[in-house]
N, C-alpha and C. Protein backbone atom coordinates (compact mmCIF):
# COMPACT_ATOMS: atom_id res chain seq x y z
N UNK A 1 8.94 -6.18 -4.02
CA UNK A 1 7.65 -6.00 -4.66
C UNK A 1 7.79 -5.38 -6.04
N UNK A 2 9.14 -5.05 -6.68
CA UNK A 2 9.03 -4.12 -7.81
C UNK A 2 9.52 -2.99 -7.97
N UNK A 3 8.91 -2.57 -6.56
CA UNK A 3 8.31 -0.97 -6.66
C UNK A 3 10.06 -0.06 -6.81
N UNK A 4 10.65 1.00 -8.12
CA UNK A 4 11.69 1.43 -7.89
C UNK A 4 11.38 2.52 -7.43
N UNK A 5 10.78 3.34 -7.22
CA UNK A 5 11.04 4.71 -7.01
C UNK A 5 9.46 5.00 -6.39
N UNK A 6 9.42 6.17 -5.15
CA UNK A 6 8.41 6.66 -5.07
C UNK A 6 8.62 7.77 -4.51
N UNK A 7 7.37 8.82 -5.65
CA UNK A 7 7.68 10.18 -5.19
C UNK A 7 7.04 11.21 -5.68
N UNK A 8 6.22 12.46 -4.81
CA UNK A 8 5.41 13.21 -4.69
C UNK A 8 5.79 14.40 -5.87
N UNK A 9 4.66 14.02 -7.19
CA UNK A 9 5.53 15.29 -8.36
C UNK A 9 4.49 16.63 -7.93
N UNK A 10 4.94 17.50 -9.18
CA UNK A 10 4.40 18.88 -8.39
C UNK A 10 2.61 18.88 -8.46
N UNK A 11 2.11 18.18 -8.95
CA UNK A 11 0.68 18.26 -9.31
C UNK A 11 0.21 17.41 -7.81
N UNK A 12 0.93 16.94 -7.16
CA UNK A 12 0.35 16.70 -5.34
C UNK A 12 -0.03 15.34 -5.93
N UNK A 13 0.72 14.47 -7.00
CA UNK A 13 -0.10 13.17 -6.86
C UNK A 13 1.25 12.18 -6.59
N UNK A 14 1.39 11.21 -5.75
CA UNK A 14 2.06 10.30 -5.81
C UNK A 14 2.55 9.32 -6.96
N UNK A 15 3.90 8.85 -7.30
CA UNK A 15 3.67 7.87 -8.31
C UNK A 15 4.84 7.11 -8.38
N UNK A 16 4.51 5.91 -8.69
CA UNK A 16 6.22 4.68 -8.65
C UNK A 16 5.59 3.69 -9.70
N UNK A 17 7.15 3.84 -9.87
CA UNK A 17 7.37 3.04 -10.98
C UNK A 17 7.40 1.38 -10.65
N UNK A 18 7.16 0.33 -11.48
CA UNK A 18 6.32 -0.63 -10.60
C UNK A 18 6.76 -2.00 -11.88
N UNK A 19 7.25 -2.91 -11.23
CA UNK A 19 7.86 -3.78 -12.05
C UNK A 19 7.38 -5.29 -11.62
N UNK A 20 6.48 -6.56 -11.53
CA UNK A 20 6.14 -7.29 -10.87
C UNK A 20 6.98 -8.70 -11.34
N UNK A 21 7.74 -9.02 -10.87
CA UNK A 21 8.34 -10.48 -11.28
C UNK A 21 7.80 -11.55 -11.14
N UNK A 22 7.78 -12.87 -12.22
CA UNK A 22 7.49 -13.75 -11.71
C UNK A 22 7.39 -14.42 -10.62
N UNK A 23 7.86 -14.30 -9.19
CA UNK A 23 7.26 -15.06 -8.12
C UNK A 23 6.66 -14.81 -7.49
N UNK A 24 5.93 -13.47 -8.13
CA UNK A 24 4.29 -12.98 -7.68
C UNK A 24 2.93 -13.34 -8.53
N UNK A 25 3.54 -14.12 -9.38
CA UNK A 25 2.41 -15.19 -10.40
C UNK A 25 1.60 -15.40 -9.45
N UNK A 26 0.22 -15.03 -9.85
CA UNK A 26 -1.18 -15.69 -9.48
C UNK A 26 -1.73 -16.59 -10.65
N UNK A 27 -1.80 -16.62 -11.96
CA UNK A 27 -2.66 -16.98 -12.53
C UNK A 27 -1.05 -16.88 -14.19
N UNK A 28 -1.49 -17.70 -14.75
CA UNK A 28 -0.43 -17.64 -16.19
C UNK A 28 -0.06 -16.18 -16.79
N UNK A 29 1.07 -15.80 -16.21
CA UNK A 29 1.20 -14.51 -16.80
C UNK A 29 0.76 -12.96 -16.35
N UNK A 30 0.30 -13.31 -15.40
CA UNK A 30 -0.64 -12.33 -14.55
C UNK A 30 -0.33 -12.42 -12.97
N UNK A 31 -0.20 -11.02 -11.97
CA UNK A 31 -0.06 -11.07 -11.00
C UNK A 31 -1.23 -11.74 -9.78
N UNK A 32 -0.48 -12.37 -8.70
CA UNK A 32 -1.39 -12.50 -7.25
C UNK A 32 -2.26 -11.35 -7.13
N UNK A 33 -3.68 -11.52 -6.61
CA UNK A 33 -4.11 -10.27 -6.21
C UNK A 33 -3.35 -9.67 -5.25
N UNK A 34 -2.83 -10.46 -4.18
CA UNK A 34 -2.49 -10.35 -3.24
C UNK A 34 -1.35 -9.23 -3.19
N UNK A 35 -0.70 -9.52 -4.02
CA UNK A 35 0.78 -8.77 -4.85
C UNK A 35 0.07 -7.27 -5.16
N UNK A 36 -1.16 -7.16 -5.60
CA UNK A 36 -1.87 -6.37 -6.25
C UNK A 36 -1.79 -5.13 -5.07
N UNK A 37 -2.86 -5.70 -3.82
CA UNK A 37 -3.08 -4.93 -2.67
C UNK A 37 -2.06 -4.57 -2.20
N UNK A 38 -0.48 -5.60 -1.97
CA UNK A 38 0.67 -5.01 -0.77
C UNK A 38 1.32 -3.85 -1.37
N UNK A 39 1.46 -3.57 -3.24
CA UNK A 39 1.48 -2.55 -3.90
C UNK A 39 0.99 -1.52 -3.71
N UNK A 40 -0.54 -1.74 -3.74
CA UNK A 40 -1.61 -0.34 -3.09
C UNK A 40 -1.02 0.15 -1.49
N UNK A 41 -0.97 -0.79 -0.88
CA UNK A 41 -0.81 -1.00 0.16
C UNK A 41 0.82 0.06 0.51
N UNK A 42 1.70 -0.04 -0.12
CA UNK A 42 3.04 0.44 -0.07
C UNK A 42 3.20 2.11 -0.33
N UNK A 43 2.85 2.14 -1.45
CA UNK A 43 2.15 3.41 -2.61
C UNK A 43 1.70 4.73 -1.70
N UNK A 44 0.28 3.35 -1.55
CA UNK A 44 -0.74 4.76 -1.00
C UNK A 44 -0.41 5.05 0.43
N UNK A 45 0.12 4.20 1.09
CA UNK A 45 0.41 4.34 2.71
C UNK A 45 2.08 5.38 2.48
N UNK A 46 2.79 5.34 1.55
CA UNK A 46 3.41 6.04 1.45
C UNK A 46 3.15 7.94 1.50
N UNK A 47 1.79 7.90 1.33
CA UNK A 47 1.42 9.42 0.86
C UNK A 47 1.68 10.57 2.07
N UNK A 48 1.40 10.30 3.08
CA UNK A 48 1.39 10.81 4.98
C UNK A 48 2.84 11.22 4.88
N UNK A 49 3.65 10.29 4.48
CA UNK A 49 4.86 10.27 4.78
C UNK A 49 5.11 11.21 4.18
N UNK A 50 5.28 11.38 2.81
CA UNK A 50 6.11 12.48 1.62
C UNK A 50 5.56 13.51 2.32
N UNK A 51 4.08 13.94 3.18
CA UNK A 51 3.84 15.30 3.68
C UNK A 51 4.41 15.41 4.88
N UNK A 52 5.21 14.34 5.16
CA UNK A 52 5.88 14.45 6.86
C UNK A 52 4.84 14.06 7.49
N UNK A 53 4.16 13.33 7.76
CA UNK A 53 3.30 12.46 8.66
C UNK A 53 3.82 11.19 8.97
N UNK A 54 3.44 10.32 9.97
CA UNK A 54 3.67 8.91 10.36
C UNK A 54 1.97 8.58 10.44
N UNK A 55 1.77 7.28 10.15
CA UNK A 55 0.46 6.80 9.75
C UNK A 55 0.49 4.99 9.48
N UNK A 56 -0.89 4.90 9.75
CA UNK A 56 -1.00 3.41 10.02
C UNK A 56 -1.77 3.28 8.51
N UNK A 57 -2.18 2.48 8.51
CA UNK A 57 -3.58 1.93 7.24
C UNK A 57 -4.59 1.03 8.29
N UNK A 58 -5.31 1.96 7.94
CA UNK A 58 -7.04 1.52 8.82
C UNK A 58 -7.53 0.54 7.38
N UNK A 59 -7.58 0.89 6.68
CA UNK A 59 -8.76 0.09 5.59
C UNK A 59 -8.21 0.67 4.36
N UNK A 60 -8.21 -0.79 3.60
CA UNK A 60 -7.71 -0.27 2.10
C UNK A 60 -8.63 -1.68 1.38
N UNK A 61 -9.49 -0.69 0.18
CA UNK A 61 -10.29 -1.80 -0.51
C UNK A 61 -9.74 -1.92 -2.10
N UNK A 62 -9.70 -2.25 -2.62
CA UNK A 62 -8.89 -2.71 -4.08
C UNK A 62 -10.31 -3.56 -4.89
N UNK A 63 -10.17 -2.64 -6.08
CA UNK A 63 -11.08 -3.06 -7.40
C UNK A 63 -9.93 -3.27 -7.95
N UNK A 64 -10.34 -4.74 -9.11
CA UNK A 64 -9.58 -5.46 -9.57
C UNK A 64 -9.94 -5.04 -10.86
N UNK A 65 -9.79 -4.45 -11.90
CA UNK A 65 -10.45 -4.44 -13.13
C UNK A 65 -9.97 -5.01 -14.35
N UNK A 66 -8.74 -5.60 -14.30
CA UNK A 66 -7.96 -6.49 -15.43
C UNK A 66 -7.07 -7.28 -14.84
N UNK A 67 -6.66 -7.99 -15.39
CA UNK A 67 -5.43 -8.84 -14.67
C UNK A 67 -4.13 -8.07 -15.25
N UNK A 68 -3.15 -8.08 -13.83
CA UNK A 68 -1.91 -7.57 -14.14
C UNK A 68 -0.96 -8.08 -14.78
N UNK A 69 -0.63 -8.05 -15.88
CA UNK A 69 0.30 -8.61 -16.93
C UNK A 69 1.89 -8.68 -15.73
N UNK A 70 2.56 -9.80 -15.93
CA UNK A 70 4.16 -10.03 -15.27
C UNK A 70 4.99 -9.30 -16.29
N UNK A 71 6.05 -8.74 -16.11
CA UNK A 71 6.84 -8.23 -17.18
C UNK A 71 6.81 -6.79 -17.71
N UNK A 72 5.46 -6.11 -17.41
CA UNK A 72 5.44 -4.86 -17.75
C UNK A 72 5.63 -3.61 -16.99
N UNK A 73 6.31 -2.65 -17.42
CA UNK A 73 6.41 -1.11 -16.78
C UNK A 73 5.01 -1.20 -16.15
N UNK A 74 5.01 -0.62 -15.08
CA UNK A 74 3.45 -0.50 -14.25
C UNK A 74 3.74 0.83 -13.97
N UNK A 75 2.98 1.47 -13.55
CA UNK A 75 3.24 2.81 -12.48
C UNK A 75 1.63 3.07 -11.65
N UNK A 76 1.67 3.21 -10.47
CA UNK A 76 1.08 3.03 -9.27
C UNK A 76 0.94 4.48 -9.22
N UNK A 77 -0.46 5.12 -9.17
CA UNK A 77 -0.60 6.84 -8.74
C UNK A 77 -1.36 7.04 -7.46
N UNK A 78 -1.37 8.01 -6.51
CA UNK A 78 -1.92 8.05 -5.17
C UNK A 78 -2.24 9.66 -4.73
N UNK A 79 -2.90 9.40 -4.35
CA UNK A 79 -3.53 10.77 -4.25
C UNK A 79 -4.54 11.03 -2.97
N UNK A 80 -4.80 12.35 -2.44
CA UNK A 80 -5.26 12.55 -1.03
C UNK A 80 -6.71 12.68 -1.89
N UNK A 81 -7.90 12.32 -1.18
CA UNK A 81 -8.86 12.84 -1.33
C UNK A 81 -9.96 14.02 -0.16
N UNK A 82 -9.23 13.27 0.82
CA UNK A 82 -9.60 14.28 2.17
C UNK A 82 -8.49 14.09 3.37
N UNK A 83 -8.93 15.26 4.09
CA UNK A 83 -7.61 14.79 5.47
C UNK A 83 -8.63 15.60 6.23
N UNK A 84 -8.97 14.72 7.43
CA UNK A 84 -9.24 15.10 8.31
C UNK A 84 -9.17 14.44 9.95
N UNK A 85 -9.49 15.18 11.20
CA UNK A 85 -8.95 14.16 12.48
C UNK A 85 -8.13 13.21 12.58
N UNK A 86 -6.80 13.76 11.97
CA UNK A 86 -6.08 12.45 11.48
C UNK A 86 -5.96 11.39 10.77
N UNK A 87 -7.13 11.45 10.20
CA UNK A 87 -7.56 10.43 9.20
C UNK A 87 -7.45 10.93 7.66
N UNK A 88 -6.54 10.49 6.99
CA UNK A 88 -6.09 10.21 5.54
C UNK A 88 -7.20 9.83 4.83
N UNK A 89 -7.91 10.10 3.85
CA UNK A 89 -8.18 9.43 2.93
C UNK A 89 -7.94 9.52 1.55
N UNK A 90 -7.42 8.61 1.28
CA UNK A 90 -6.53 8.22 0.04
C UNK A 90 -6.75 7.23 -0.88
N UNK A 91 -6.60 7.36 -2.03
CA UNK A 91 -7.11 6.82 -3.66
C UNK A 91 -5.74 6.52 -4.13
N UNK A 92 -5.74 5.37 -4.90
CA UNK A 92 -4.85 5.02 -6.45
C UNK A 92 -5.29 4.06 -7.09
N UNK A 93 -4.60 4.02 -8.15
CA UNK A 93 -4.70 3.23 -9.73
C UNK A 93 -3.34 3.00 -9.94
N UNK A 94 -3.11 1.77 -10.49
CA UNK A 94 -2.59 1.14 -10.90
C UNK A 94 -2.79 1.01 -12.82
N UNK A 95 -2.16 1.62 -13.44
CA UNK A 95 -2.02 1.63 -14.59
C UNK A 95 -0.84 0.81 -15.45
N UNK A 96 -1.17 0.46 -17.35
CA UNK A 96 0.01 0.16 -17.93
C UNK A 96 0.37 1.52 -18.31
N UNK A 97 2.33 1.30 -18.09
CA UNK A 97 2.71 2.82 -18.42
C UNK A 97 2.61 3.14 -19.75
N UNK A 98 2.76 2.44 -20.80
CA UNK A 98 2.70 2.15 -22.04
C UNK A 98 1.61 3.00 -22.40
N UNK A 99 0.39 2.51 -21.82
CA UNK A 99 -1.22 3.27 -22.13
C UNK A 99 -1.82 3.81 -21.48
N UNK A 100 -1.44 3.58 -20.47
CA UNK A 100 -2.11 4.27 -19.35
C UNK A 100 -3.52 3.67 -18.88
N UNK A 101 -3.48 2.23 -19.61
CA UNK A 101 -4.95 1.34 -19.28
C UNK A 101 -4.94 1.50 -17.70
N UNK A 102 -6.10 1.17 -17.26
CA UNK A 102 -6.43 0.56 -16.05
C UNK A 102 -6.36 -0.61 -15.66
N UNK A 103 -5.61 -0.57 -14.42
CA UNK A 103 -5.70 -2.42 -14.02
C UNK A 103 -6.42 -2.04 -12.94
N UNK A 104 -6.11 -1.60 -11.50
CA UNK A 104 -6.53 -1.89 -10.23
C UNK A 104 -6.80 -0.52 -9.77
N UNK A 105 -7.95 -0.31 -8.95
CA UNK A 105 -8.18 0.58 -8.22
C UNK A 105 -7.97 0.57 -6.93
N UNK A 106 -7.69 1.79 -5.92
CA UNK A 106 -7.99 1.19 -4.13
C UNK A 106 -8.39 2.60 -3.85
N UNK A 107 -8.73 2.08 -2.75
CA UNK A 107 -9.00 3.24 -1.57
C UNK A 107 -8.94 2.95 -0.16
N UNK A 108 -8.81 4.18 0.71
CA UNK A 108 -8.84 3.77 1.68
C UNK A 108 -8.60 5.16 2.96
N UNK A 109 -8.49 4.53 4.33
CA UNK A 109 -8.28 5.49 5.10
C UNK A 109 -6.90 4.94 5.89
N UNK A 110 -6.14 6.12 6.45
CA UNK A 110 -4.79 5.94 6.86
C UNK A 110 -4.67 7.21 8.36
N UNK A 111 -4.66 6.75 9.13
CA UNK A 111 -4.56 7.33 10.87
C UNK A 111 -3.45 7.59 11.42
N UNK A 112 -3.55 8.61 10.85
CA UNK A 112 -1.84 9.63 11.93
C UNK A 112 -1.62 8.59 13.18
N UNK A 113 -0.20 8.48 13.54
CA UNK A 113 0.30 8.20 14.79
C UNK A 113 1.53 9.17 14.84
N UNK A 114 1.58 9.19 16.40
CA UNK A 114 2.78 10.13 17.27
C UNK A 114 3.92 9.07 16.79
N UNK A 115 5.53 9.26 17.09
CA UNK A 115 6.47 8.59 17.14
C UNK A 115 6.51 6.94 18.00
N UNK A 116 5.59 7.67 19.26
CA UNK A 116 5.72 5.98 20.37
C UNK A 116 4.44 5.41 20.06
N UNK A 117 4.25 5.18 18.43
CA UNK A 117 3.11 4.21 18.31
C UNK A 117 3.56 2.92 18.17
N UNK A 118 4.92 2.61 17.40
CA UNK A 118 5.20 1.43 17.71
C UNK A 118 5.68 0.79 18.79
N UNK A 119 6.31 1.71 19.59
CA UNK A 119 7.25 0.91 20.70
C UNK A 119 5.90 0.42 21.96
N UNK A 120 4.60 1.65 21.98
CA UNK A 120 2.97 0.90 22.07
C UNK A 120 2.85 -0.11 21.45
N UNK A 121 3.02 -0.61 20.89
CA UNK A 121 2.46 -1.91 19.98
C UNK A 121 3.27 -3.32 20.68
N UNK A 122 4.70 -2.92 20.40
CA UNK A 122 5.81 -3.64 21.29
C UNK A 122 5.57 -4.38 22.85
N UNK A 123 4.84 -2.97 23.57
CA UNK A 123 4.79 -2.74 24.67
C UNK A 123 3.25 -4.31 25.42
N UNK A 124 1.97 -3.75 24.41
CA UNK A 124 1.38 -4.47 24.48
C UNK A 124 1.45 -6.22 23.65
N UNK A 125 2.27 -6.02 23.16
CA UNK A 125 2.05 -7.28 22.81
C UNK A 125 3.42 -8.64 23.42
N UNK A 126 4.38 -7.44 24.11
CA UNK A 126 4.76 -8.36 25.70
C UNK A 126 3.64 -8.87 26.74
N UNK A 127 2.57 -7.81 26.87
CA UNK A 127 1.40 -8.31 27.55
C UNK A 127 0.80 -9.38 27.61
N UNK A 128 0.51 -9.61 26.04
CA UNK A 128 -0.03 -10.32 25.43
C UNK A 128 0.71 -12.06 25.71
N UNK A 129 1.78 -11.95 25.45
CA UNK A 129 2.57 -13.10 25.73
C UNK A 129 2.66 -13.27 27.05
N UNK A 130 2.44 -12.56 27.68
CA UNK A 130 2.30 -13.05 29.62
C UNK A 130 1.09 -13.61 29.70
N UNK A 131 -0.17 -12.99 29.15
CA UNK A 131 -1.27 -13.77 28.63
C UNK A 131 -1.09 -15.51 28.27
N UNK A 132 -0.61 -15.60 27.37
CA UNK A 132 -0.72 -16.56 26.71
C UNK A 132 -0.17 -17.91 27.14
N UNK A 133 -0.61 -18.48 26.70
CA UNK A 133 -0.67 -20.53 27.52
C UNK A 133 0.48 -21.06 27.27
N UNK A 134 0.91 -21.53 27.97
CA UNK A 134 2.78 -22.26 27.69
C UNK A 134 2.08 -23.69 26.21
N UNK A 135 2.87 -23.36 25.54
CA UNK A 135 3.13 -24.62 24.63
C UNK A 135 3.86 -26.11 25.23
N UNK A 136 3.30 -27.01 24.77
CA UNK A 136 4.17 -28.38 25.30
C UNK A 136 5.21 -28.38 24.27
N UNK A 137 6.33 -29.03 25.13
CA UNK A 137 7.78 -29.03 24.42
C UNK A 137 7.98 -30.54 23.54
């Protein structure tokens, strides 16, 4: 995705350095949205972690406000806005490093899990396949 480095400076805000290559082209010269969100998506779900948390992403919404130029220094910032019942809620921007313009906004909420949340996930979704209808060969 780009992304070289991510990491919690002393002012409590998240930030990575953010590089998008051409085979995340959406549009001439400009990134996928899609590319846009798995960024937010990486960044801000990263934030739980740097405080020693494990955490899912419940909901992450992304304002688009310019198109992302291919080729340029980016840097991605993230930041807590509340924590509560386990629930994260968390902000970033997506800026040029150059100017510090605005490209993309997000937000969102992010839900503590214990250690056996995935091997739960694992667990049920063997279920799931005992469920499910044999395919013809």
């Amino acid at each position: 995705m780009g992304i070289a480095e991510i990491r919690l400076d002393a002012d409590d805000v998240v930030r990575a350095e953010v590089r998008m290559s051409e085979k995340m082209e959406g549009g001439p010269g400009v990134a996928h949205g899609g590319w846009t969100a798995a960024v937010f998506d990486e960044v801000i779900g990263q934030v739980p972690r740097l405080y020693g948390v494990l955490s899912v992403t419940k909901t992450l919404t992304v304002n688009y406000r310019r198109p992302v130029p291919i080729g340029r220094d980016l840097v991605v910032e993230a930041a807590v806005t509340a924590r509560h019942d386990g629930r994260w809620e968390l902000t970033g921007r997506l800026v040029l490093e150059s100017t510090g313009a605005e490209l993309a906004t997000a937000s969102g909420t992010w839900i503590e899990r214990d250690p056996g949340h995935f091997d739960r996930h694992r667990a049920w979704l063997r279920e799931q396949d005992a469920f499910a209808p044999a395919r013809p060969s």
